[in-house]
N, C-alpha and C. Protein backbone atom coordinates (compact mmCIF):
# COMPACT_ATOMS: atom_id res chain seq x y z
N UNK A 1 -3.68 -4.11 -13.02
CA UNK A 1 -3.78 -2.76 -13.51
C UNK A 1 -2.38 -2.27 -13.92
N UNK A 2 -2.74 -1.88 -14.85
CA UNK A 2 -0.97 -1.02 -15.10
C UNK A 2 -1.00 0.16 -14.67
N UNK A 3 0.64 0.61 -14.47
CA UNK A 3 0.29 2.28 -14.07
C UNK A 3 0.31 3.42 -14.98
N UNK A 4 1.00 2.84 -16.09
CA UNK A 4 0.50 4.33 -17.16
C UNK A 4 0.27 3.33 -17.97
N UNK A 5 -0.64 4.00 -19.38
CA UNK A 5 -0.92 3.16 -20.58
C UNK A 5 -1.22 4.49 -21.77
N UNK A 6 -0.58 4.62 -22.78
CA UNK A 6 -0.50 5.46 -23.78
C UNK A 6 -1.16 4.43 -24.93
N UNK A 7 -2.33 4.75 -24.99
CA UNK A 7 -2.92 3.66 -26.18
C UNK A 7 -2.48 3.94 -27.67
N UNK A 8 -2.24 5.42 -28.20
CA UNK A 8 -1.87 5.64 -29.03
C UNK A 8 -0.66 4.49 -29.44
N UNK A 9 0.31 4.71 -28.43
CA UNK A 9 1.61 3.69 -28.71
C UNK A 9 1.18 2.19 -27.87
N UNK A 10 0.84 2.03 -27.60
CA UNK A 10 0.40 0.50 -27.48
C UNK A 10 1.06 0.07 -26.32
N UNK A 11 1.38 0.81 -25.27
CA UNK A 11 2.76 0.89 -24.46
C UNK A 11 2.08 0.89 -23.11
N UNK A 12 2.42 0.06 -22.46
CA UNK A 12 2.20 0.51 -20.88
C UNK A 12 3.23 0.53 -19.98
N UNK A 13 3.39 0.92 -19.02
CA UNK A 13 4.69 1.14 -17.63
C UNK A 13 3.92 0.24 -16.62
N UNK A 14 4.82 -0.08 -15.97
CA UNK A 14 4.82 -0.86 -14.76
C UNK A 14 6.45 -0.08 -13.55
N UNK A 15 6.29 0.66 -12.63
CA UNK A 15 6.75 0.93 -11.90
C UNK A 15 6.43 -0.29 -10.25
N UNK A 16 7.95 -0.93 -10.94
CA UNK A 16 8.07 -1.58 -9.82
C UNK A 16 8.97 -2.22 -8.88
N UNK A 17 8.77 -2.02 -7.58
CA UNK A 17 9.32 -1.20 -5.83
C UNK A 17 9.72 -3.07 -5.71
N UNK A 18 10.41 -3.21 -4.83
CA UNK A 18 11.26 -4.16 -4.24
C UNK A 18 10.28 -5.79 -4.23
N UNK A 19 8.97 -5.27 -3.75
CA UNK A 19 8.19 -6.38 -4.04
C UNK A 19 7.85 -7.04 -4.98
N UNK A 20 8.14 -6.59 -6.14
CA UNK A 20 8.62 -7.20 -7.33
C UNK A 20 9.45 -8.46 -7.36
N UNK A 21 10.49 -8.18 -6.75
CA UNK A 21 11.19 -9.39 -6.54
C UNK A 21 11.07 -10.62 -5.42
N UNK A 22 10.23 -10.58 -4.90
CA UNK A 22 9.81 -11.64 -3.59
C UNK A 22 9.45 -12.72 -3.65
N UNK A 23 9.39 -13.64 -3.43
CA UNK A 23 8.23 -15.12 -3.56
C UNK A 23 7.74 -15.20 -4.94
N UNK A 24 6.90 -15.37 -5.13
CA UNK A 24 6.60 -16.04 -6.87
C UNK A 24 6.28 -14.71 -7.22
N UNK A 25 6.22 -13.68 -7.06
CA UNK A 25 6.12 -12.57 -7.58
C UNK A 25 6.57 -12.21 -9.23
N UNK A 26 8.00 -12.68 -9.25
CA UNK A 26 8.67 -12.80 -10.54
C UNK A 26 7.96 -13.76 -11.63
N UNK A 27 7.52 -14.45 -11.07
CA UNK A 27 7.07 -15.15 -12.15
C UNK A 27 5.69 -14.60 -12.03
N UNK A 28 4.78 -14.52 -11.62
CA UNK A 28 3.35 -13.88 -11.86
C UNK A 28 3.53 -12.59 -12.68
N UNK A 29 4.36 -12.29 -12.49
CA UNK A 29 4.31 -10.49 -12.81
C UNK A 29 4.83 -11.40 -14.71
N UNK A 30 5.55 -12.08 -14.89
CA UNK A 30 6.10 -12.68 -16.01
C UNK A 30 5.06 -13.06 -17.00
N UNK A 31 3.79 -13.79 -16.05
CA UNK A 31 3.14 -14.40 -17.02
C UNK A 31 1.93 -13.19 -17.09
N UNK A 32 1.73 -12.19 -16.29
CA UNK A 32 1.05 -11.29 -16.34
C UNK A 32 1.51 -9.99 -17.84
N UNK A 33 3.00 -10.01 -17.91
CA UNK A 33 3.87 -9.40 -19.06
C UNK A 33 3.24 -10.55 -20.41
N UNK A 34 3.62 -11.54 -20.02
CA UNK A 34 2.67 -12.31 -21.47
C UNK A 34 1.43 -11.98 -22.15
N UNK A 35 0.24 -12.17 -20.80
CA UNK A 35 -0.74 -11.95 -21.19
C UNK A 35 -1.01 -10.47 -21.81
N UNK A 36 -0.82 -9.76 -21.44
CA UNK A 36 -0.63 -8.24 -21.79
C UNK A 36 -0.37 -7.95 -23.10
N UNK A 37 0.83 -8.47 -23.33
CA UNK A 37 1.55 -8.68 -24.60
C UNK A 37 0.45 -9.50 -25.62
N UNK A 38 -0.05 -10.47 -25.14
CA UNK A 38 -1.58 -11.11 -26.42
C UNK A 38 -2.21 -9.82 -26.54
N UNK A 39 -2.81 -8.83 -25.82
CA UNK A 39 -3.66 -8.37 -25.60
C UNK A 39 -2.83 -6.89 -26.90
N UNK A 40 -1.82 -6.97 -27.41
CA UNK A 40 -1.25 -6.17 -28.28
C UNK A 40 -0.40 -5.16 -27.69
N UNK A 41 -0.07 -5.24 -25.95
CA UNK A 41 0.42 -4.12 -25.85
C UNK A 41 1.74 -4.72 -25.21
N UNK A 42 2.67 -3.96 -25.12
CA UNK A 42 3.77 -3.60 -24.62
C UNK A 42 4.54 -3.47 -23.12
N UNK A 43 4.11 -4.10 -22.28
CA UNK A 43 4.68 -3.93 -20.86
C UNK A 43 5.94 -3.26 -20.84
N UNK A 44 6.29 -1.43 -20.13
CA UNK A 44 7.72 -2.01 -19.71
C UNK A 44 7.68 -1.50 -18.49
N UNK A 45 8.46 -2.51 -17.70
CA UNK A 45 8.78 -2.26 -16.14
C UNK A 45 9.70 -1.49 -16.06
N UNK A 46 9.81 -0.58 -15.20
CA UNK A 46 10.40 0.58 -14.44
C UNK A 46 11.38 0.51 -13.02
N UNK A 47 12.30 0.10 -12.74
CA UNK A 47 12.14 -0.46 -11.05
C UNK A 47 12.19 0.97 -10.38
N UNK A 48 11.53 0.91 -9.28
CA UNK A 48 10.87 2.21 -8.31
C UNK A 48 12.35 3.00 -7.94
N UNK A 49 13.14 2.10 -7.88
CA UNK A 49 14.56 2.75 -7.29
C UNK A 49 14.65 4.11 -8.59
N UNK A 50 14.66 3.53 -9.73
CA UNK A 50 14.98 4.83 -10.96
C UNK A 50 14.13 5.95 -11.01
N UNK A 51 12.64 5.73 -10.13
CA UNK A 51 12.16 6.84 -10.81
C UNK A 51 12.39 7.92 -9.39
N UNK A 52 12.69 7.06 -8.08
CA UNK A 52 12.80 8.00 -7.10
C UNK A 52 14.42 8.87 -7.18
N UNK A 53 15.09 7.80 -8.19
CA UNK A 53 16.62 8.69 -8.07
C UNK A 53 16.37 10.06 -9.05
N UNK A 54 15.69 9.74 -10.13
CA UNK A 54 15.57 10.38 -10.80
C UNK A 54 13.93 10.59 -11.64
N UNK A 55 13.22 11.58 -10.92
CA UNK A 55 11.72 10.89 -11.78
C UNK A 55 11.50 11.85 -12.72
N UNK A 56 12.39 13.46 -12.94
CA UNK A 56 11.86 14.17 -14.41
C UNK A 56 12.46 13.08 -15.56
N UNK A 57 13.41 12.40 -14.98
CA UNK A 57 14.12 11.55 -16.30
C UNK A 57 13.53 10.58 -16.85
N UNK A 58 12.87 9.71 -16.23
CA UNK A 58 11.93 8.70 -15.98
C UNK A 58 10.57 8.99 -16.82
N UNK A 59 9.98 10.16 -16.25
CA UNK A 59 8.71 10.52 -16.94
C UNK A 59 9.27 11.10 -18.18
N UNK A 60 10.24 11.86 -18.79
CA UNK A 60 10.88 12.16 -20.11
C UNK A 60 11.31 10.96 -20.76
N UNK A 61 12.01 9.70 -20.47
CA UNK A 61 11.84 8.91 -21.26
C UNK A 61 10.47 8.41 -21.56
N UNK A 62 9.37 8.15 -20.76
CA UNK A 62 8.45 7.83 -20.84
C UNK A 62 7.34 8.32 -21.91
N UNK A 63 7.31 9.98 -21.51
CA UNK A 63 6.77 10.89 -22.89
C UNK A 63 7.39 10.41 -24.19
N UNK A 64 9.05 10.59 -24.37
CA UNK A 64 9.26 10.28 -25.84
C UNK A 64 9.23 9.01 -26.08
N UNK A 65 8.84 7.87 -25.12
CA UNK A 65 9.03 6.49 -25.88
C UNK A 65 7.70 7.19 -26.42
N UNK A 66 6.76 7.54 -25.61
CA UNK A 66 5.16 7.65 -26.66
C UNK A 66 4.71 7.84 -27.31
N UNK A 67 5.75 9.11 -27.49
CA UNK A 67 5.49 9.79 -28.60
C UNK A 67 6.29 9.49 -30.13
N UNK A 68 7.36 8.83 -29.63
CA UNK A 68 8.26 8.39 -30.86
C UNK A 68 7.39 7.06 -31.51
N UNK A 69 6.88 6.22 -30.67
CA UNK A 69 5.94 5.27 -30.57
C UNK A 69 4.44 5.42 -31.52
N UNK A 70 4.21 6.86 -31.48
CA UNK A 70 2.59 6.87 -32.04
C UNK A 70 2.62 7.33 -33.31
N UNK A 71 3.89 8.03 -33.75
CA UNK A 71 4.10 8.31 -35.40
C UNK A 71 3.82 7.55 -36.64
């Protein structure tokens, strides 16, 4: 599942926390970014640390990638 998906822009987020990096994690999550990517869309990962330092910034880049994205 992804955690946001703006279909207009073809774009999805992936916010992701330390377990990201663990055991084969990196690579599943890799070939999971592939498949996604056939599927026409856009994965981008987020790491959890950025959105807790800062999350109006986080969700504001997020709005204008979408919107710059769906023009």
């Amino acid at each position: 599942m992804i955690d946001f998906y703006c279909a207009q822009a073809k774009t999805g987020f992936e916010i992701d926390g330390i377990a990201h990096d663990m055991g084969d994690r990196p690579e599943r999550d890799e070939r999971r970014t592939e498949w996604i990517a056939k599927q026409g869309i856009e994965l981008i990962r987020i790491p959890a640390k950025d959105v807790l330092a800062d999350p109006e910034e986080v969700a504001s880049a997020i709005v204008a990638l979408c919107l710059d994205r769906s023009r």
